[in-house]
PDB file of N, CA and C in Angstrom:
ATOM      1  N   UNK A   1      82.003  73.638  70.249  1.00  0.00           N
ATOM      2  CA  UNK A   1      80.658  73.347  70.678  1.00  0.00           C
ATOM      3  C   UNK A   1      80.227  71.945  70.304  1.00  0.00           C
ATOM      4  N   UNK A   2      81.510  71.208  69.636  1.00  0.00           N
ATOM      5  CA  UNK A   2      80.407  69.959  69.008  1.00  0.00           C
ATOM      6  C   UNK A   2      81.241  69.061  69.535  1.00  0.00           C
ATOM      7  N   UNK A   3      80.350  68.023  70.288  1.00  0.00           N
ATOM      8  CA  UNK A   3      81.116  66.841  71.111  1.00  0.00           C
ATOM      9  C   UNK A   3      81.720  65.922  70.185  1.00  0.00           C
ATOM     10  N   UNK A   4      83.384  65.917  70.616  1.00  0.00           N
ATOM     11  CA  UNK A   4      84.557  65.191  70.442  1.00  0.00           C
ATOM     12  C   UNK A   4      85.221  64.528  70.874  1.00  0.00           C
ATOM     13  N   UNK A   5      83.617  63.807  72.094  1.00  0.00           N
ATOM     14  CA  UNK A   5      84.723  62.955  73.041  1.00  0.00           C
ATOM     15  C   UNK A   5      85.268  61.785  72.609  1.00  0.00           C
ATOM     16  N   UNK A   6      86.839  61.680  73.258  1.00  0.00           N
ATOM     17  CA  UNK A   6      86.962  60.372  72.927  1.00  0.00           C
ATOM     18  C   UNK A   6      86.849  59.483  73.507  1.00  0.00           C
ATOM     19  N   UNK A   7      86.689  58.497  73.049  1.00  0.00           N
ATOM     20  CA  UNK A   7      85.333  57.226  73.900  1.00  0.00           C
ATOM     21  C   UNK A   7      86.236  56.303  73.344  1.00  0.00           C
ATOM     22  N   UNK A   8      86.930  56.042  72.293  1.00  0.00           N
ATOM     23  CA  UNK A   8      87.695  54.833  71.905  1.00  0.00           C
ATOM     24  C   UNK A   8      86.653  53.610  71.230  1.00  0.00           C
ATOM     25  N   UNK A   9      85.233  53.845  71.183  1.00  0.00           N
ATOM     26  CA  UNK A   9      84.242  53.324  71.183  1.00  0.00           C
ATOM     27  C   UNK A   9      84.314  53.241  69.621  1.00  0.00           C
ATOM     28  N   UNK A  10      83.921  51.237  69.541  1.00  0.00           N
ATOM     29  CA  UNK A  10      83.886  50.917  68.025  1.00  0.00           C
ATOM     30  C   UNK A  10      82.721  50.679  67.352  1.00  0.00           C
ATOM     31  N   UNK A  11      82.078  50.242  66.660  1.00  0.00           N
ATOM     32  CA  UNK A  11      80.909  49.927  66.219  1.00  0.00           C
ATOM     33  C   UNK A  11      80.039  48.458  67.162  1.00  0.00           C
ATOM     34  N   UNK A  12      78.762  48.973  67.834  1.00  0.00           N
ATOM     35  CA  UNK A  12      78.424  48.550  68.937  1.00  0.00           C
ATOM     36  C   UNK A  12      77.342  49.084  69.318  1.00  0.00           C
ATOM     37  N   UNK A  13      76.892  48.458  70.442  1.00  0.00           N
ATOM     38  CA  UNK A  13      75.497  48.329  71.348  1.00  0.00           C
ATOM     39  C   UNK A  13      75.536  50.140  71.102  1.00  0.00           C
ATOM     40  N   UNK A  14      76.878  51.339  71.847  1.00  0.00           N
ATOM     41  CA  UNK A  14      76.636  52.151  72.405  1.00  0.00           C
ATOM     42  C   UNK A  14      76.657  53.668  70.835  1.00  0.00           C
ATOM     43  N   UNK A  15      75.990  53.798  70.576  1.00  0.00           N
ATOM     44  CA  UNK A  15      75.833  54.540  69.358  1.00  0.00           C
ATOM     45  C   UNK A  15      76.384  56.348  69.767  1.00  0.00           C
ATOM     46  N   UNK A  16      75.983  56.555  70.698  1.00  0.00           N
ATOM     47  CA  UNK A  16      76.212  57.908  71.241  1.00  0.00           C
ATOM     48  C   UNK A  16      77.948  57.561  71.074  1.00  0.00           C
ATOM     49  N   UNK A  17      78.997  56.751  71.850  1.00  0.00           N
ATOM     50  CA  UNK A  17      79.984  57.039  72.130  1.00  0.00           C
ATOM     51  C   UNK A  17      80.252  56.607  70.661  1.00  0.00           C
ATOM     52  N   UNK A  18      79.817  55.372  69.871  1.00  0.00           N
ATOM     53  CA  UNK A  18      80.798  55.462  68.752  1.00  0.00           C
ATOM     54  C   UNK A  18      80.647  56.787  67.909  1.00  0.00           C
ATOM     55  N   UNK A  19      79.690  57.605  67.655  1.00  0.00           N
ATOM     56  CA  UNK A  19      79.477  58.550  67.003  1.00  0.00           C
ATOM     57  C   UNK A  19      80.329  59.724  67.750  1.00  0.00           C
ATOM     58  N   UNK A  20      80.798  59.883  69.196  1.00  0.00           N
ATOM     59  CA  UNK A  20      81.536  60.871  69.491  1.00  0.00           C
ATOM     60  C   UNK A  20      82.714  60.628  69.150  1.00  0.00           C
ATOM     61  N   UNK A  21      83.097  59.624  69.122  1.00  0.00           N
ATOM     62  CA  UNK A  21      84.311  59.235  68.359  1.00  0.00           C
ATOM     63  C   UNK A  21      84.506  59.282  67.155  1.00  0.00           C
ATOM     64  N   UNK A  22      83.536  59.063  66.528  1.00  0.00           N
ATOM     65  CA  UNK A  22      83.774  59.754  64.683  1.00  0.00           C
ATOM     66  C   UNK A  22      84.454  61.115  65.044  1.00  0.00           C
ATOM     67  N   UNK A  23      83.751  61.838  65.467  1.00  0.00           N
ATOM     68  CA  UNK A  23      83.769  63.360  65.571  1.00  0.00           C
ATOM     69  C   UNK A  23      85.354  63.208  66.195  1.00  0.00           C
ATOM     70  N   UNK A  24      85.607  63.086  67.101  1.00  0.00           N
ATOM     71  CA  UNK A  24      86.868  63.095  67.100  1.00  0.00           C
ATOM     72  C   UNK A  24      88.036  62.489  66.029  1.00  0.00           C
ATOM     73  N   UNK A  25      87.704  61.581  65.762  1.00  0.00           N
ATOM     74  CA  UNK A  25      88.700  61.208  64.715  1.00  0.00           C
ATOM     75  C   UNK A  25      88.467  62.474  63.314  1.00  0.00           C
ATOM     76  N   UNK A  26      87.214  62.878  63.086  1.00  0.00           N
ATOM     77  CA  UNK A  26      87.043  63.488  61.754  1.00  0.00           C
ATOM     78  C   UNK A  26      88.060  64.844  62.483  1.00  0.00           C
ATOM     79  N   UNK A  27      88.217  65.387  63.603  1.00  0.00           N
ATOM     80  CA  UNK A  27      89.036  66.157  64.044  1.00  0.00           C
ATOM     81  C   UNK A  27      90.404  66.455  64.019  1.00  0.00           C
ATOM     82  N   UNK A  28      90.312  65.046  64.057  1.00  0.00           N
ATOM     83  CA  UNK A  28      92.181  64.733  64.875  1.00  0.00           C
ATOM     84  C   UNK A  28      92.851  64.764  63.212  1.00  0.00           C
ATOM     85  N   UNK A  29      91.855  63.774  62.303  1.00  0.00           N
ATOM     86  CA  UNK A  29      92.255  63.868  60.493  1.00  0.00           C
ATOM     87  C   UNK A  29      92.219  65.235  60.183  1.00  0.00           C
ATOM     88  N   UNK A  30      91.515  66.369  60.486  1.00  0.00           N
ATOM     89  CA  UNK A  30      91.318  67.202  59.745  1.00  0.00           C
ATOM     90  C   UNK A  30      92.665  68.221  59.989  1.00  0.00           C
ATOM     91  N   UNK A  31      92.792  67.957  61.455  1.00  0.00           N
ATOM     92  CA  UNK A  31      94.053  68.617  61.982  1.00  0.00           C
ATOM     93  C   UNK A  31      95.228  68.264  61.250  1.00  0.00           C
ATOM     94  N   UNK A  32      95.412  66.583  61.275  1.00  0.00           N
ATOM     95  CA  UNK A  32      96.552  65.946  60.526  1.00  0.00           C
ATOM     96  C   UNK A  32      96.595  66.377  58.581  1.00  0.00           C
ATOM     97  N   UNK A  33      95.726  66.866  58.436  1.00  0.00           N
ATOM     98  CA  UNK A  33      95.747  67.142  56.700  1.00  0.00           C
ATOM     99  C   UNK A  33      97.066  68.026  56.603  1.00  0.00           C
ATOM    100  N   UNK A  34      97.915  68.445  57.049  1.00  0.00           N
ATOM    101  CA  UNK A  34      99.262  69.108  56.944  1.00  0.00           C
ATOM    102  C   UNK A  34     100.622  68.567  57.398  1.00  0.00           C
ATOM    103  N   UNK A  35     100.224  68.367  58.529  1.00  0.00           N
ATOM    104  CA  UNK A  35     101.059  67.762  59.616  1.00  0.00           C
ATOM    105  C   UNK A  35     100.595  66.715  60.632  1.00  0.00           C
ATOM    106  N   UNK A  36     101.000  65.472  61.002  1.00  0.00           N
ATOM    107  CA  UNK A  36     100.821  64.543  62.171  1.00  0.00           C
ATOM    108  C   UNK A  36     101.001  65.492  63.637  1.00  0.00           C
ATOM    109  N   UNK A  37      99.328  65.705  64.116  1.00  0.00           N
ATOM    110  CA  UNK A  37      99.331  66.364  65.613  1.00  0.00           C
ATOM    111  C   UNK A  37     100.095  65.302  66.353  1.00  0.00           C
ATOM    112  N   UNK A  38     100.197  65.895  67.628  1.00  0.00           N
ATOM    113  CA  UNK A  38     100.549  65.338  68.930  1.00  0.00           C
ATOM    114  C   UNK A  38      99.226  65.957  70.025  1.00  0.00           C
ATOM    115  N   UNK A  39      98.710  64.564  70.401  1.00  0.00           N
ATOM    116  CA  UNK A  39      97.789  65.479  71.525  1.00  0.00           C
ATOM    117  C   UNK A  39      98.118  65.318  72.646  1.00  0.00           C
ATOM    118  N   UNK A  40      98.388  66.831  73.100  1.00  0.00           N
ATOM    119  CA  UNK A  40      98.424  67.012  74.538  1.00  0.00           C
ATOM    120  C   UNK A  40      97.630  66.746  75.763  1.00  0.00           C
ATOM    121  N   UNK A  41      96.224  67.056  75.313  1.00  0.00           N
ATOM    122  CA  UNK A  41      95.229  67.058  76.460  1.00  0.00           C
ATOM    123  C   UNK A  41      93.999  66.512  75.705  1.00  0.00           C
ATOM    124  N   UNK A  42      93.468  65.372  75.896  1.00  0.00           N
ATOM    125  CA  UNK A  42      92.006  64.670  75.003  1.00  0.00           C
ATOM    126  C   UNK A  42      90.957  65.559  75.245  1.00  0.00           C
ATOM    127  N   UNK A  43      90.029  65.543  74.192  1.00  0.00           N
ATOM    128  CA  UNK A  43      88.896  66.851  74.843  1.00  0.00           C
ATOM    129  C   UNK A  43      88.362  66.360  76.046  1.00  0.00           C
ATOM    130  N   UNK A  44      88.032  67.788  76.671  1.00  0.00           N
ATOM    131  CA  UNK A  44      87.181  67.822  77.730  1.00  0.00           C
ATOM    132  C   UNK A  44      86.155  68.620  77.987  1.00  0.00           C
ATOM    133  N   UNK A  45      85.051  68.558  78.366  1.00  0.00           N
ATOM    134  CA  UNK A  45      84.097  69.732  78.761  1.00  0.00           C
ATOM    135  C   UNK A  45      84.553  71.104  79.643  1.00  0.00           C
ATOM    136  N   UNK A  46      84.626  71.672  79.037  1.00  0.00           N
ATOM    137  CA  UNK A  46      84.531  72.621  79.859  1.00  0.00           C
ATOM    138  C   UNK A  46      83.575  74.062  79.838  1.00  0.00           C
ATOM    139  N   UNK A  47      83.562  74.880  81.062  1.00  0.00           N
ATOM    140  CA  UNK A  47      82.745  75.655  81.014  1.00  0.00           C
ATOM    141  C   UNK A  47      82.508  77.161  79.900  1.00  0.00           C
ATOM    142  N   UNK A  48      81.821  77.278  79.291  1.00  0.00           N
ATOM    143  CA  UNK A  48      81.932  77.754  78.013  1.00  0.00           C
ATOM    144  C   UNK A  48      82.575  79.872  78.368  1.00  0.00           C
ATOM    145  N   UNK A  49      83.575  80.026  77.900  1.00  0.00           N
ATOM    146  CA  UNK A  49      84.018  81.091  78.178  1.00  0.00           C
ATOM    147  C   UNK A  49      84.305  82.343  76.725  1.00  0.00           C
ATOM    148  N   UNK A  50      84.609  81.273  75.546  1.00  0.00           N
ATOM    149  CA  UNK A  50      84.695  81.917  74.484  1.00  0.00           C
ATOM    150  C   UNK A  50      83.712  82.347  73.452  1.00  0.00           C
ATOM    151  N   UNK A  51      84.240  83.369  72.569  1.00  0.00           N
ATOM    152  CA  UNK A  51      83.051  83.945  71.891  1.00  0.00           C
ATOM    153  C   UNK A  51      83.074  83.301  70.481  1.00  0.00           C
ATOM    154  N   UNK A  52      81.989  82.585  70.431  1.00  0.00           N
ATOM    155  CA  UNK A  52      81.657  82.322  69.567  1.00  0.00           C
ATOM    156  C   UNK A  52      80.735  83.055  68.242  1.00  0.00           C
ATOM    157  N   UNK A  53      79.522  82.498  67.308  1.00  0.00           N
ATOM    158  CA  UNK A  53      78.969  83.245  66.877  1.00  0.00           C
ATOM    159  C   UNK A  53      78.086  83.645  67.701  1.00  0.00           C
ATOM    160  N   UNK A  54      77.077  84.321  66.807  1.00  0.00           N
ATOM    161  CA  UNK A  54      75.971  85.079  67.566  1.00  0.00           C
ATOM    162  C   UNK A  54      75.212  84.278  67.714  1.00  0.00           C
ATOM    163  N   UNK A  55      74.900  83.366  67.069  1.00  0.00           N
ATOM    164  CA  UNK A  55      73.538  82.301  67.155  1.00  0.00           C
ATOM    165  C   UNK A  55      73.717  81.463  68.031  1.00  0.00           C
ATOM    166  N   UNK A  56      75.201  81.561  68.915  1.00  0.00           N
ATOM    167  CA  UNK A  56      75.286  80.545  69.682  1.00  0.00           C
ATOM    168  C   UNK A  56      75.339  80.920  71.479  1.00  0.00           C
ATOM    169  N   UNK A  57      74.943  82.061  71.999  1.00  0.00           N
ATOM    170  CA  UNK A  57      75.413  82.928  72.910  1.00  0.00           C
ATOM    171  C   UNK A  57      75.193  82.352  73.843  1.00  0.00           C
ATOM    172  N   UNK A  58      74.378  81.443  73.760  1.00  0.00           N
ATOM    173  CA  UNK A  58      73.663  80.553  75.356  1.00  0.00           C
ATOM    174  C   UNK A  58      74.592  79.461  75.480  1.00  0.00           C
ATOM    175  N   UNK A  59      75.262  79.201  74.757  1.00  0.00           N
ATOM    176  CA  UNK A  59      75.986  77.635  74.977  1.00  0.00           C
ATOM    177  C   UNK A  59      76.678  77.800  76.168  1.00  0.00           C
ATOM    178  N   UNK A  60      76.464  76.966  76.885  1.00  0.00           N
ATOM    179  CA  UNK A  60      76.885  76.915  78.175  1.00  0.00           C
ATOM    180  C   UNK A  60      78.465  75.678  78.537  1.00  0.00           C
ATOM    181  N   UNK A  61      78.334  74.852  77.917  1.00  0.00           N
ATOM    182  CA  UNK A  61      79.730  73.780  77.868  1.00  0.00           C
ATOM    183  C   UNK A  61      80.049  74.281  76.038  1.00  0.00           C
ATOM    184  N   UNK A  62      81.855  73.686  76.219  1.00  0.00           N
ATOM    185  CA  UNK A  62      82.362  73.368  75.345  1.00  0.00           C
ATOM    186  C   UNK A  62      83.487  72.144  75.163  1.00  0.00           C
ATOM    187  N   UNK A  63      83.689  71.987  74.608  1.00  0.00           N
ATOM    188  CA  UNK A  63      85.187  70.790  74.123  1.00  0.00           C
ATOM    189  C   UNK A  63      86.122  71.441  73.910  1.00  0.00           C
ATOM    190  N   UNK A  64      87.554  71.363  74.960  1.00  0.00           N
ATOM    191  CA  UNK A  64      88.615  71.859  74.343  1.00  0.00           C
ATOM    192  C   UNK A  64      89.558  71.049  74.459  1.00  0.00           C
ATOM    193  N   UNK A  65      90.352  70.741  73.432  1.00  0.00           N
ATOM    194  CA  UNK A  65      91.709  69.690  72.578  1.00  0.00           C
ATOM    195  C   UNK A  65      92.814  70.698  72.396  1.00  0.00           C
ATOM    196  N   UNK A  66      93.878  70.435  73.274  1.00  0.00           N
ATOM    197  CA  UNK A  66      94.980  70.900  72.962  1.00  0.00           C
ATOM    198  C   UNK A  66      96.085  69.786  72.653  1.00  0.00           C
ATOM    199  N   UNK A  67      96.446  70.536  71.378  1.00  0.00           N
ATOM    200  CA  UNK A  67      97.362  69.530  71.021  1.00  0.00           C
ATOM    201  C   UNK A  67      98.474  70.368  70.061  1.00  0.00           C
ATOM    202  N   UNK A  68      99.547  69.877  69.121  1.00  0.00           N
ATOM    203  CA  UNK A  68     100.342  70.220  69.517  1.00  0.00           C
ATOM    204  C   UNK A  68     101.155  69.648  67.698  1.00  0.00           C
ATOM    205  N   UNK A  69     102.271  70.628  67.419  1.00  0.00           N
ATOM    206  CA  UNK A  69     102.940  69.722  65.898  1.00  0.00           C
ATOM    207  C   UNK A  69     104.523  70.079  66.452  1.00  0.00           C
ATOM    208  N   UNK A  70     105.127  69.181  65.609  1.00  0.00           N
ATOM    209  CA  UNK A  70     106.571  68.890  65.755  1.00  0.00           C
ATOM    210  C   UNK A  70     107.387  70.348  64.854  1.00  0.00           C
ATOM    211  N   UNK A  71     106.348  70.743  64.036  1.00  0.00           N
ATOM    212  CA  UNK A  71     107.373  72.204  63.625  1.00  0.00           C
ATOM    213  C   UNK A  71     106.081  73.075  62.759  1.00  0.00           C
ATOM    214  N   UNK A  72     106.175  74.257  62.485  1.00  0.00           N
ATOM    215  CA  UNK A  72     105.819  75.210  62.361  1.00  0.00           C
ATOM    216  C   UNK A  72     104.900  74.846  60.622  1.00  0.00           C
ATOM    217  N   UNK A  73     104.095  73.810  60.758  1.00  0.00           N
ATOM    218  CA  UNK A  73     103.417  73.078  59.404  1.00  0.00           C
ATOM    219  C   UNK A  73     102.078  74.228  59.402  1.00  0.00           C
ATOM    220  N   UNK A  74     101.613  74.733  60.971  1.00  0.00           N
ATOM    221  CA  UNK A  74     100.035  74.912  60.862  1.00  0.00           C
ATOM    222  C   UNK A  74      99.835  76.176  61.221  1.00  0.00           C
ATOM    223  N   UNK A  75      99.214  77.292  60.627  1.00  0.00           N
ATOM    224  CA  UNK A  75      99.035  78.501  61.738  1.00  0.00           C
ATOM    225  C   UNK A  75      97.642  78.371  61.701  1.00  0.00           C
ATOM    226  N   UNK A  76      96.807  79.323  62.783  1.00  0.00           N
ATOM    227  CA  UNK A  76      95.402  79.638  62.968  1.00  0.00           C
ATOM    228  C   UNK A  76      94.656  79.698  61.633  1.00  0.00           C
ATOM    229  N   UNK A  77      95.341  80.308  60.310  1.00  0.00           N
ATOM    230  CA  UNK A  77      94.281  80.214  59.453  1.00  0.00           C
ATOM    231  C   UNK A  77      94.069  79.221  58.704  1.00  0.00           C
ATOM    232  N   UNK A  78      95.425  78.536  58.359  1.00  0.00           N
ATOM    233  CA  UNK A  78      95.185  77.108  57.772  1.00  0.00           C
ATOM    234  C   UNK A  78      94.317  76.477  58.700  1.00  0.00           C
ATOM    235  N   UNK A  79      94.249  76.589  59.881  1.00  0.00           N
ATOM    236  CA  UNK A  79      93.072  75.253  60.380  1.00  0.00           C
ATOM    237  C   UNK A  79      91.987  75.996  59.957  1.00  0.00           C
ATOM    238  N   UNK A  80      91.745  77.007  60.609  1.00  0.00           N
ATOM    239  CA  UNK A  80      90.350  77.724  60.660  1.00  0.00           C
ATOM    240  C   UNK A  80      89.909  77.343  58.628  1.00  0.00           C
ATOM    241  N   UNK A  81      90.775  77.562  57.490  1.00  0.00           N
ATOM    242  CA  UNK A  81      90.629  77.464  56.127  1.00  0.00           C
ATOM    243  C   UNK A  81      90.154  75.547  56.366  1.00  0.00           C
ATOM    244  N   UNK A  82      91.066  74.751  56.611  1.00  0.00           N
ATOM    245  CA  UNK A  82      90.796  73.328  56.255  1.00  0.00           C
ATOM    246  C   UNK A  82      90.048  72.758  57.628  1.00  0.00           C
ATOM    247  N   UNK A  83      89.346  73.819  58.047  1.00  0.00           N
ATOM    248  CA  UNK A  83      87.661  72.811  58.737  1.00  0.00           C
ATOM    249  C   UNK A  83      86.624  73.356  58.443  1.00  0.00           C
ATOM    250  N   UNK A  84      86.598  74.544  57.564  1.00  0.00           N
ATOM    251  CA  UNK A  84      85.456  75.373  57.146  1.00  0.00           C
ATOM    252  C   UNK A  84      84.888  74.169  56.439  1.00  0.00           C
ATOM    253  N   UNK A  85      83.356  73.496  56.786  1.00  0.00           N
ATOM    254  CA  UNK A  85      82.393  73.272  56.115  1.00  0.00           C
ATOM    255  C   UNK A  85      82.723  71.342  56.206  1.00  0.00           C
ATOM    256  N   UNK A  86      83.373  71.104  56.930  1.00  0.00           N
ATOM    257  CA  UNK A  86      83.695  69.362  57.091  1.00  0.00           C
ATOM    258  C   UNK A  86      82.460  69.098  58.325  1.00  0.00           C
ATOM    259  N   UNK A  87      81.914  68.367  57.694  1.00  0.00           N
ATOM    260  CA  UNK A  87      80.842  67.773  58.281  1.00  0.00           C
ATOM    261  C   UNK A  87      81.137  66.997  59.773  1.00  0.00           C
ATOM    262  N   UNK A  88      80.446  67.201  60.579  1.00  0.00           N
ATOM    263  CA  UNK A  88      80.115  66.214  61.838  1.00  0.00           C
ATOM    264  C   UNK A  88      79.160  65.615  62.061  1.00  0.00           C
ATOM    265  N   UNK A  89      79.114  64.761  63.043  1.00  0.00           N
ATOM    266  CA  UNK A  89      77.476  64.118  63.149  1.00  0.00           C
ATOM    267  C   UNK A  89      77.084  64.994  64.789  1.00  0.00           C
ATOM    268  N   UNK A  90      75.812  65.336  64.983  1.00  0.00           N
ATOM    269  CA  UNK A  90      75.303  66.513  65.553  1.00  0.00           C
ATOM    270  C   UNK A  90      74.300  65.350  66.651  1.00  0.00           C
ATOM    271  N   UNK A  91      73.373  65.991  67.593  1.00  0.00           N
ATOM    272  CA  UNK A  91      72.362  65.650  68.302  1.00  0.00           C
ATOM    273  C   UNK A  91      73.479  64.550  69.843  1.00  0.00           C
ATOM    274  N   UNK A  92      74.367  64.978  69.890  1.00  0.00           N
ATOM    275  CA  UNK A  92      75.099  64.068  70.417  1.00  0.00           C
ATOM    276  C   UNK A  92      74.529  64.445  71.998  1.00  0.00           C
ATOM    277  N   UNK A  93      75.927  64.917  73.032  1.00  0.00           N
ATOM    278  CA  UNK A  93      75.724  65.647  74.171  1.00  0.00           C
ATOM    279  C   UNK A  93      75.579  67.392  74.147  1.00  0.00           C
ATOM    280  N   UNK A  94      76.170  67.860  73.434  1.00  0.00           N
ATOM    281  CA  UNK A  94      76.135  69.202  72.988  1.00  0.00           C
ATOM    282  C   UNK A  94      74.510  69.410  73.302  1.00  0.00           C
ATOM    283  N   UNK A  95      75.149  71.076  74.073  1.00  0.00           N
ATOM    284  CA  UNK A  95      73.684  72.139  74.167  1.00  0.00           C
ATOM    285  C   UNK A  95      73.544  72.670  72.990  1.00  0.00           C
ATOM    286  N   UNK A  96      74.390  73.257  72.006  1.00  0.00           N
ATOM    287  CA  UNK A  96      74.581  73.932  71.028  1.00  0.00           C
ATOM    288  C   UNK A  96      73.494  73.241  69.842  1.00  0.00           C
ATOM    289  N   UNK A  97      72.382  74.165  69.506  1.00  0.00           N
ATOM    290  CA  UNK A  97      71.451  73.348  68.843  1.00  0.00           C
ATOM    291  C   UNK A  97      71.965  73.850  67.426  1.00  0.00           C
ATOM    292  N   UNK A  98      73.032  73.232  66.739  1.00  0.00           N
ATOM    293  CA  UNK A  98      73.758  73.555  65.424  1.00  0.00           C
ATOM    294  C   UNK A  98      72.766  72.630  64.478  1.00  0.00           C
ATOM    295  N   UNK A  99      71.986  73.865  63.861  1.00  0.00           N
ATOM    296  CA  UNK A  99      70.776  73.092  62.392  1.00  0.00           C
ATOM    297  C   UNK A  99      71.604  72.775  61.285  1.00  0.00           C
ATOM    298  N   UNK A 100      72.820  72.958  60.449  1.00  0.00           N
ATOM    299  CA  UNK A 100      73.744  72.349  59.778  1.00  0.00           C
ATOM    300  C   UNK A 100      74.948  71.793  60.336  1.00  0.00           C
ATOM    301  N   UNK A 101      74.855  70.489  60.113  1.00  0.00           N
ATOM    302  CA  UNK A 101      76.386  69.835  61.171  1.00  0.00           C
ATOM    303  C   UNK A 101      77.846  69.386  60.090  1.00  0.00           C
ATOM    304  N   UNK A 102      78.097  70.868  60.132  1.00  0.00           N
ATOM    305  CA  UNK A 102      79.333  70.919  59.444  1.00  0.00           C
ATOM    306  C   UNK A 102      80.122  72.453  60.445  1.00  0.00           C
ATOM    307  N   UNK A 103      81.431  72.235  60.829  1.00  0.00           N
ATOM    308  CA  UNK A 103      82.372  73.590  61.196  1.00  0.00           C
ATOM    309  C   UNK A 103      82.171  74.381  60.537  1.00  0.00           C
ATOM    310  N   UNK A 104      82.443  75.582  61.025  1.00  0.00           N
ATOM    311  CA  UNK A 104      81.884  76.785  60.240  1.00  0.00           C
ATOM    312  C   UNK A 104      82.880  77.621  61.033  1.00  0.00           C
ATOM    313  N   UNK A 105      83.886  78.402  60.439  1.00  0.00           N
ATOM    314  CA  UNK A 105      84.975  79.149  60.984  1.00  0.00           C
ATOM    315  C   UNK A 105      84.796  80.530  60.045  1.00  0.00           C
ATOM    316  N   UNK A 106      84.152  80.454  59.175  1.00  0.00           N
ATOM    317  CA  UNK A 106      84.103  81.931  58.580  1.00  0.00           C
ATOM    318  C   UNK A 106      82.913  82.863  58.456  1.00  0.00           C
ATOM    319  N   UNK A 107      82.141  82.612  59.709  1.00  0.00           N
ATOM    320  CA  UNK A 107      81.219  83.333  60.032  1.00  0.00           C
ATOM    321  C   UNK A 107      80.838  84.114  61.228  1.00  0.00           C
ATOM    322  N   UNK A 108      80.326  85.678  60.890  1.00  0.00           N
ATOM    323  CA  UNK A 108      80.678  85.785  62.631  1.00  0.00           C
ATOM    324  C   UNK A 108      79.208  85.190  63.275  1.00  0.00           C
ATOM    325  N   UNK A 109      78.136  84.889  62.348  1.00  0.00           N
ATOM    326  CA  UNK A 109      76.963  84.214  63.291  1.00  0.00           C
ATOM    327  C   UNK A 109      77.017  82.856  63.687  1.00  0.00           C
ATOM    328  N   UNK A 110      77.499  81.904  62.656  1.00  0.00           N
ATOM    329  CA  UNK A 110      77.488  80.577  62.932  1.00  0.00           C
ATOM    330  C   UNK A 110      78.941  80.250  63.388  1.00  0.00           C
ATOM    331  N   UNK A 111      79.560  80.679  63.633  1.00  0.00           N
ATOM    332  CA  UNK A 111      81.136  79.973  64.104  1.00  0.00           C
ATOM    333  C   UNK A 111      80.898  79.115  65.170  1.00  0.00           C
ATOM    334  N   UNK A 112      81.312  77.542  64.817  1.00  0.00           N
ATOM    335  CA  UNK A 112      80.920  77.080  66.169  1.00  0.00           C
ATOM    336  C   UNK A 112      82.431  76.225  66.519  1.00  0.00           C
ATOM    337  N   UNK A 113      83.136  76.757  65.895  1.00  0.00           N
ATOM    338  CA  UNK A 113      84.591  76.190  66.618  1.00  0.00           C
ATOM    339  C   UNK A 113      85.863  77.213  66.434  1.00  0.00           C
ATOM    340  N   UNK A 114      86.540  77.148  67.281  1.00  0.00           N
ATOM    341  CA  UNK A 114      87.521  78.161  67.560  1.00  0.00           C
ATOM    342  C   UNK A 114      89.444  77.660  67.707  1.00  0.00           C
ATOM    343  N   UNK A 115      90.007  78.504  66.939  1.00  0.00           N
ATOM    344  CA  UNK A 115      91.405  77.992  67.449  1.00  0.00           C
ATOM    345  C   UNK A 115      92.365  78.838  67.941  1.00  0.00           C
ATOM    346  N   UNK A 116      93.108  78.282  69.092  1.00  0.00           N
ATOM    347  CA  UNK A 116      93.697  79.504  69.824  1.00  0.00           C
ATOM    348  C   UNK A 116      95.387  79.029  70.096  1.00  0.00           C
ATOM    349  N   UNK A 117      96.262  79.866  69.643  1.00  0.00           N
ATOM    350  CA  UNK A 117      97.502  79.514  70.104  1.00  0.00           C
ATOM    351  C   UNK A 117      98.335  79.526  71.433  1.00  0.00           C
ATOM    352  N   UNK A 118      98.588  78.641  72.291  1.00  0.00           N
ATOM    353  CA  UNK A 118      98.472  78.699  73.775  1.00  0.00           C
ATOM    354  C   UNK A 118      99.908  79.124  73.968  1.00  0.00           C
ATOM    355  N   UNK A 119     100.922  78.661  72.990  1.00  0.00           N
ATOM    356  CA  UNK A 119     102.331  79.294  73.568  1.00  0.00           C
ATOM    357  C   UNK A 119     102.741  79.089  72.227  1.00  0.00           C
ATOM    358  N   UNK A 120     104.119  79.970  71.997  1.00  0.00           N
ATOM    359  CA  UNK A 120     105.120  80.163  70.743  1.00  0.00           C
ATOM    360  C   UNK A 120     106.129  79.828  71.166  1.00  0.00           C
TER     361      UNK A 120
END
């Protein structure tokens, strides 16, 4: 739910894109805390299909990043464990009106990010 676009955008006139780009990089690091990802697909909007928490039921878009490791470093709970509570910066493009802007993976009301294994 929390915009990760990448914009490539450095410190500058455009504040929205450099700040979506934090968020992505604080992503792409948080992922790399085990293993160096490979990304497959840069986020993109898409139309919101998964279940999130409860507080979030209206969100209508999301960001999804598929990406990818060279050997068997990461499963679902290590990420879901090492993004619980890492801060983002919030008010960006996101509908998702998240009042603390930090991931939250161990809740079933506030969960506002999700990880899913696409192939083995």
């Amino acid at each position: 739910m929390v915009d990760i676009t990448e914009t490539k955008a450095r410190k500058g006139a455009d504040k929205i894109k450099e700040n979506q780009q934090q968020n992505f990089l604080t992503v792409l690091n948080t992922i790399g805390l085990r293993a160096n990802p490979t990304i497959i697909k840069s986020p993109e909007i898409v139309k919101n299909t998964f279940k999130f928490g409860t507080a979030y039921e209206d969100v209508k878009h999301v960001w999804r990043f598929v990406f990818d490791f060279e050997y068997g470093a990461h499963s679902l709970d290590m990420l879901k464990e090492d993004f619980d509570l890492v801060p983002f910066i919030n008010g960006l493009t996101e509908d998702a009106d998240i009042i603390d802007p930090v991931f939250r993976t161990n809740t079933s009301r506030f969960c506002n990010i999700i990880f899913k294994e696409l192939d083995k």
